[in-house]
N, C-alpha and C. Protein backbone atom coordinates (compact mmCIF):
# COMPACT_ATOMS: atom_id res chain seq x y z
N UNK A 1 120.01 82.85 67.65
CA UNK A 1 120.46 84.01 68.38
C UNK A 1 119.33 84.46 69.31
N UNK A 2 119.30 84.56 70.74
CA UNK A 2 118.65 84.94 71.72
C UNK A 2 119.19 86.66 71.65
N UNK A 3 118.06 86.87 72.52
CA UNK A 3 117.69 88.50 72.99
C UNK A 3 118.68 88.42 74.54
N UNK A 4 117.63 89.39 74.58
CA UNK A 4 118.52 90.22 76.11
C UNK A 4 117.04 89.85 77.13
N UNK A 5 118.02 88.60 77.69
CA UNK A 5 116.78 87.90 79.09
C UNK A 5 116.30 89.14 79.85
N UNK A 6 117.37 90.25 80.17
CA UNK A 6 117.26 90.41 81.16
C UNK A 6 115.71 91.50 81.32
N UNK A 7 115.01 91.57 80.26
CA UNK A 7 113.31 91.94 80.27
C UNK A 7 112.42 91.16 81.08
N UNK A 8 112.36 90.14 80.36
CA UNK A 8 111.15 89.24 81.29
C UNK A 8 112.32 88.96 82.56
N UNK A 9 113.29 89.10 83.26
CA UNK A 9 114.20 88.76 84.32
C UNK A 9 112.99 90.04 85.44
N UNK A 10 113.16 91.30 84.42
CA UNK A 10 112.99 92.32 85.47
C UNK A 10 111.10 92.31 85.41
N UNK A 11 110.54 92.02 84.51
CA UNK A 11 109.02 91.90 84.34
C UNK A 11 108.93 90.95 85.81
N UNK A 12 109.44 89.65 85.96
CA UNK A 12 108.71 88.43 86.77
C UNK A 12 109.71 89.25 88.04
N UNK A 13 110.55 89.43 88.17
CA UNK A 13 111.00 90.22 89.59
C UNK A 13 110.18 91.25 90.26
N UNK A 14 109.44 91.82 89.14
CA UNK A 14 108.23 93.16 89.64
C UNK A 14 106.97 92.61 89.93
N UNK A 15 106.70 91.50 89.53
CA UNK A 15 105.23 90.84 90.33
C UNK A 15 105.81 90.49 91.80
N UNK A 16 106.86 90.74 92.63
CA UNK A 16 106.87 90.21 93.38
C UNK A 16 106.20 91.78 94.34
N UNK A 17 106.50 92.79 93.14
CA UNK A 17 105.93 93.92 94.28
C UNK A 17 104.48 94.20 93.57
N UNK A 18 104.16 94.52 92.50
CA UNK A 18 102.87 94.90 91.76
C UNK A 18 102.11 93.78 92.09
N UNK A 19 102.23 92.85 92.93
CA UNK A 19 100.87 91.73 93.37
C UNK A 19 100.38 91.74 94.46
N UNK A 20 101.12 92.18 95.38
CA UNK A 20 100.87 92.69 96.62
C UNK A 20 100.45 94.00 96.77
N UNK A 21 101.04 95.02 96.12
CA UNK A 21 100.45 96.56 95.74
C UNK A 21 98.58 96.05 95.17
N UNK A 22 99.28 95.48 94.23
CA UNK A 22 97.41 95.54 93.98
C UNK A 22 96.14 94.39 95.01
N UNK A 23 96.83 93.75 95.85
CA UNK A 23 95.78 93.23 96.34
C UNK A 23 95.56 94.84 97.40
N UNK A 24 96.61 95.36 97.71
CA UNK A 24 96.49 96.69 98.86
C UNK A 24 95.26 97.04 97.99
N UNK A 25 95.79 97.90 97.31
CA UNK A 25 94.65 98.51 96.21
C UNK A 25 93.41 98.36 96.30
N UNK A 26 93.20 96.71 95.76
CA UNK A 26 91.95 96.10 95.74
C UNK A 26 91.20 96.68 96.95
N UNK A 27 91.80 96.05 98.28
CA UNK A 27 91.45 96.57 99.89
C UNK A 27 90.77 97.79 100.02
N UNK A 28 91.74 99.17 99.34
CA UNK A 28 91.19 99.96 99.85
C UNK A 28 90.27 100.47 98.96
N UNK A 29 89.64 100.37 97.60
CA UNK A 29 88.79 100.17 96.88
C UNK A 29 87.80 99.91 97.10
N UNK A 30 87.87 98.26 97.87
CA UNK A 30 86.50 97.85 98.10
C UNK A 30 85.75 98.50 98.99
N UNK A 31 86.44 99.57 100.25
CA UNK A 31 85.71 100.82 100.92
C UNK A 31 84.77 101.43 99.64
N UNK A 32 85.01 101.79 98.72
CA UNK A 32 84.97 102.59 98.17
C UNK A 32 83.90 102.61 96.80
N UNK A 33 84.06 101.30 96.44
CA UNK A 33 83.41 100.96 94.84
C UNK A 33 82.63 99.08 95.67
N UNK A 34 81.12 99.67 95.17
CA UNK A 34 80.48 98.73 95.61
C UNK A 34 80.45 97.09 95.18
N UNK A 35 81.02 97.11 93.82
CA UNK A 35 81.28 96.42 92.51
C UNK A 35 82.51 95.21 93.45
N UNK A 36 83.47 95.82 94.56
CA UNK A 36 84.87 95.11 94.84
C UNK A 36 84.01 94.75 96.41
N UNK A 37 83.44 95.24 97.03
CA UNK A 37 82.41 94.74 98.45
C UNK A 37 83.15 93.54 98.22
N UNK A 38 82.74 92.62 97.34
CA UNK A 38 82.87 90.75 97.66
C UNK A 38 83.79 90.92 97.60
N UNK A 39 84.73 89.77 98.87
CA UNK A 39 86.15 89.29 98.95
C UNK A 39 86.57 88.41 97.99
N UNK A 40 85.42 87.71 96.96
CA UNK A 40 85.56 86.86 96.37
C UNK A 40 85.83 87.59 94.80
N UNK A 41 85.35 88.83 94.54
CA UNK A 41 85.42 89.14 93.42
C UNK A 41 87.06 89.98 93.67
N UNK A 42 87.42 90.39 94.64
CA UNK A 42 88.76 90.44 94.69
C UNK A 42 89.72 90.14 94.33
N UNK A 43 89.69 88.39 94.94
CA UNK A 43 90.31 87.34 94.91
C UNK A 43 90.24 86.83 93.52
N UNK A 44 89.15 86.91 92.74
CA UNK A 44 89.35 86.21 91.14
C UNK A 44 90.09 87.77 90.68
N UNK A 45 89.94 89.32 90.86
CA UNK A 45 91.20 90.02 89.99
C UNK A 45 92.52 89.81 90.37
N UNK A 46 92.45 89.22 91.52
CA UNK A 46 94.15 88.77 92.00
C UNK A 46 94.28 87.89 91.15
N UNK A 47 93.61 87.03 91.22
CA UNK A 47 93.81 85.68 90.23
C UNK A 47 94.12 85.84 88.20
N UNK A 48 93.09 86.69 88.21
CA UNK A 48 93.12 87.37 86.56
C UNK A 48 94.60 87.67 86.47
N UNK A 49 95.16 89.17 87.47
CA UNK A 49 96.54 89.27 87.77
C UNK A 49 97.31 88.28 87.57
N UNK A 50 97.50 87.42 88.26
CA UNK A 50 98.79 86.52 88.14
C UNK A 50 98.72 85.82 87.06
N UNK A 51 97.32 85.36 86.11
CA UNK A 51 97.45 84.53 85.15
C UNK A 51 98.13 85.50 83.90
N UNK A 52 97.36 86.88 84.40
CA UNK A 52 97.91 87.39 83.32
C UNK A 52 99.21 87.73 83.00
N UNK A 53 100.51 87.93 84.24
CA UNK A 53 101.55 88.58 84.87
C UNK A 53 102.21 86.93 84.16
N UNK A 54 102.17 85.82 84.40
CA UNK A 54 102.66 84.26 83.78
C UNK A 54 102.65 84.63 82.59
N UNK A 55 101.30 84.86 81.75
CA UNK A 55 101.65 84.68 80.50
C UNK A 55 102.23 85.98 79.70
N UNK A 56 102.33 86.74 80.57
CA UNK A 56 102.96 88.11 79.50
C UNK A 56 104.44 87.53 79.90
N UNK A 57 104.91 86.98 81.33
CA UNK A 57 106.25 86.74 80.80
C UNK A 57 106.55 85.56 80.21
N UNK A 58 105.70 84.90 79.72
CA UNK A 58 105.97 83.73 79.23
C UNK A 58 106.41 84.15 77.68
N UNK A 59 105.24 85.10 77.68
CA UNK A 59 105.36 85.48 75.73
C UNK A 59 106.59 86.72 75.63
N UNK A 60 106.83 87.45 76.68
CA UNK A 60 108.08 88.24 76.64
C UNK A 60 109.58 86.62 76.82
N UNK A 61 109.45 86.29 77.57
CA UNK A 61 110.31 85.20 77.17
C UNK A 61 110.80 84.13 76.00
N UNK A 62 109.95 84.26 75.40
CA UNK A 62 109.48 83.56 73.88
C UNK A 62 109.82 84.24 72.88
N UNK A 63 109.55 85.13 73.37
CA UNK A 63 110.31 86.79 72.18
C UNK A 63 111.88 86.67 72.53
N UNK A 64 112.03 87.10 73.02
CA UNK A 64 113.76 87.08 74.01
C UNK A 64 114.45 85.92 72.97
N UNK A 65 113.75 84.89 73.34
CA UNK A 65 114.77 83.70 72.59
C UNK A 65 114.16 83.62 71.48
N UNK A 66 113.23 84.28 70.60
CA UNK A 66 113.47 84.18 69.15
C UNK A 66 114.04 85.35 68.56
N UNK A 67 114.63 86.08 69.52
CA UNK A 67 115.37 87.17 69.21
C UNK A 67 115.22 88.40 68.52
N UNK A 68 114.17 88.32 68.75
CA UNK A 68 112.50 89.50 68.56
C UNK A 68 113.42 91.10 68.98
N UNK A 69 112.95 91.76 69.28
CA UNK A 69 112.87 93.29 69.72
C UNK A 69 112.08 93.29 70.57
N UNK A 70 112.05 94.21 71.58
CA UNK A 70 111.10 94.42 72.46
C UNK A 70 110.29 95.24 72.09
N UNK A 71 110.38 96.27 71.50
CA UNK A 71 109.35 97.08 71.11
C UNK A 71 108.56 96.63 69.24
N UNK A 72 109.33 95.86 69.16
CA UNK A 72 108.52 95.50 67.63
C UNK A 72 108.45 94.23 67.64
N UNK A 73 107.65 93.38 68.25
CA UNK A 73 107.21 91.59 68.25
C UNK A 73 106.66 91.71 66.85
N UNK A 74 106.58 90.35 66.24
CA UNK A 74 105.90 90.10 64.94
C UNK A 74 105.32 88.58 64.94
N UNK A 75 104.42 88.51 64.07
CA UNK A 75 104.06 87.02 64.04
C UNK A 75 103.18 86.29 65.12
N UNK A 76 103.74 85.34 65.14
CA UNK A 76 102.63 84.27 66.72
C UNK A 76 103.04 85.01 67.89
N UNK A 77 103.87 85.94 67.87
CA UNK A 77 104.06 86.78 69.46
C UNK A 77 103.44 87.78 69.67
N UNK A 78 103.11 88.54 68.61
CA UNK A 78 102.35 89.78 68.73
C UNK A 78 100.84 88.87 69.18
N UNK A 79 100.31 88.23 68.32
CA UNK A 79 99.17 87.76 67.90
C UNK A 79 98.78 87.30 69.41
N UNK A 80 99.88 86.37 70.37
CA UNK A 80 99.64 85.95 71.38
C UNK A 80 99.77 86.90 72.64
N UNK A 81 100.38 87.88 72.06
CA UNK A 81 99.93 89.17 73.00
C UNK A 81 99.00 89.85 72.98
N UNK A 82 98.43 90.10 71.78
CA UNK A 82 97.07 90.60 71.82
C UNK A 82 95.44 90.03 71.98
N UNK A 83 96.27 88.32 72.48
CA UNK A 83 95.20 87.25 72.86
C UNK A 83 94.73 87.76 74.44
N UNK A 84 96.22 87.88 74.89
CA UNK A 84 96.53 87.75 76.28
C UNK A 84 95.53 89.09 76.86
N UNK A 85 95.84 89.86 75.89
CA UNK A 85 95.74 91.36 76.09
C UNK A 85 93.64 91.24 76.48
N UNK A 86 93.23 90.78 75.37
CA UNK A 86 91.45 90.81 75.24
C UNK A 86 91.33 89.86 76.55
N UNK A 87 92.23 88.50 76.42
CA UNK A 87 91.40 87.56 77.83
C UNK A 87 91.53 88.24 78.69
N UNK A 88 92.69 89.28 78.64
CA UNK A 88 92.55 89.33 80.45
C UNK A 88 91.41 90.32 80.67
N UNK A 89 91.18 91.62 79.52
CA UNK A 89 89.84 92.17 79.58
C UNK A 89 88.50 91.46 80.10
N UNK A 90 88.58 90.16 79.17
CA UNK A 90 87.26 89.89 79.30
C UNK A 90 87.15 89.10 80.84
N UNK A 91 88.47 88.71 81.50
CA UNK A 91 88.29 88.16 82.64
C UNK A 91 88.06 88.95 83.55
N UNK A 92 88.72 89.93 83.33
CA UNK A 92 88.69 90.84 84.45
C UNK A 92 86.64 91.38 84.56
N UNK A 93 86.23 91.92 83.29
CA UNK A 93 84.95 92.09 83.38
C UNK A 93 84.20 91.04 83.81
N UNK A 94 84.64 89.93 83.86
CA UNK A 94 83.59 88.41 84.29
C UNK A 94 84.01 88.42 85.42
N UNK A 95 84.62 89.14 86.26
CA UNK A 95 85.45 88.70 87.46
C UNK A 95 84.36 89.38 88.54
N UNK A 96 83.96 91.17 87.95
CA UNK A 96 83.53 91.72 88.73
C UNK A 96 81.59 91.70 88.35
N UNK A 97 81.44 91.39 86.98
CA UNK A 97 80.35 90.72 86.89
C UNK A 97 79.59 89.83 87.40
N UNK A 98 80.31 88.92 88.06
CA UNK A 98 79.51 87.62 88.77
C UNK A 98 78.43 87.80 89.46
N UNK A 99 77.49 86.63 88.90
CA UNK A 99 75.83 86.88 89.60
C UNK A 99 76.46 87.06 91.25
N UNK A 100 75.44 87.44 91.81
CA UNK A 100 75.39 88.43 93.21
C UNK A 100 75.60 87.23 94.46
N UNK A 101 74.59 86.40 93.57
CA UNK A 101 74.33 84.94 94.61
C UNK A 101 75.05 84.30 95.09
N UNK A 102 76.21 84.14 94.07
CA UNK A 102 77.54 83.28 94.44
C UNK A 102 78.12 83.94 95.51
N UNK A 103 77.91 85.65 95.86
CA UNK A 103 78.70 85.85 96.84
C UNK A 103 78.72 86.26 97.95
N UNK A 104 79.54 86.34 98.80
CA UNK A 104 78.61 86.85 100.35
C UNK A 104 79.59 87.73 101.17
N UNK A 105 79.04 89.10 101.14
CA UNK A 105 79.81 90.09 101.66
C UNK A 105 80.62 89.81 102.71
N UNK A 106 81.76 90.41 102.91
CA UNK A 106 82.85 90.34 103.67
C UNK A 106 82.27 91.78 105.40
N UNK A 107 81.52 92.65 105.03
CA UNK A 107 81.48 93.55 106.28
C UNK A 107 80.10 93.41 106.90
């Protein structure tokens, strides 16, 4: 017995606007916070973004057809959500961390 698709349907339909909103974001940020200056450290939270935006609907999809709940996952789904949840932390902090050298201001 499957769930109700139509979650991860409307999750992967909303990256088509929350990925573009946040590269805006990013943009007008990097005025702003010295940390986003590099175009390159940008470009890897866009990147963090979408890996992360794949696998949350991958694991909301995975739920769906084991016929999970949306608000109460259990088992290898929770567990793989709260994987998803720390990598993307720790990517995101390695993203804007990167030694200085690798990068070369955009203004």
């Amino acid at each position: 017995m499957a769930g109700d698709l139509r979650i991860p349907h409307f999750i992967g339909m909303h990256a088509l606007r929350v990925l573009p909103i946040l590269v805006i974001v990013l943009e007008f940020l990097s005025q702003r916070m010295p940390c986003l200056a590099f175009p390159q450290v940008r470009l890897r939270l866009v990147r963090v973004a979408v890996v992360t935006y794949v696998a949350t609907l991958s694991i909301l999809t995975w739920q769906e057809l084991a016929g999970q709940s949306i608000v109460s996952p259990a088992g290898p789904i929770l567990a793989a959500g709260a994987a998803v949840a720390v990598a993307t932390v720790i990517a995101a902090v390695t993203a804007i961390m990167a030694p200085e050298r690798e990068l070369v201001r955009d203004h």
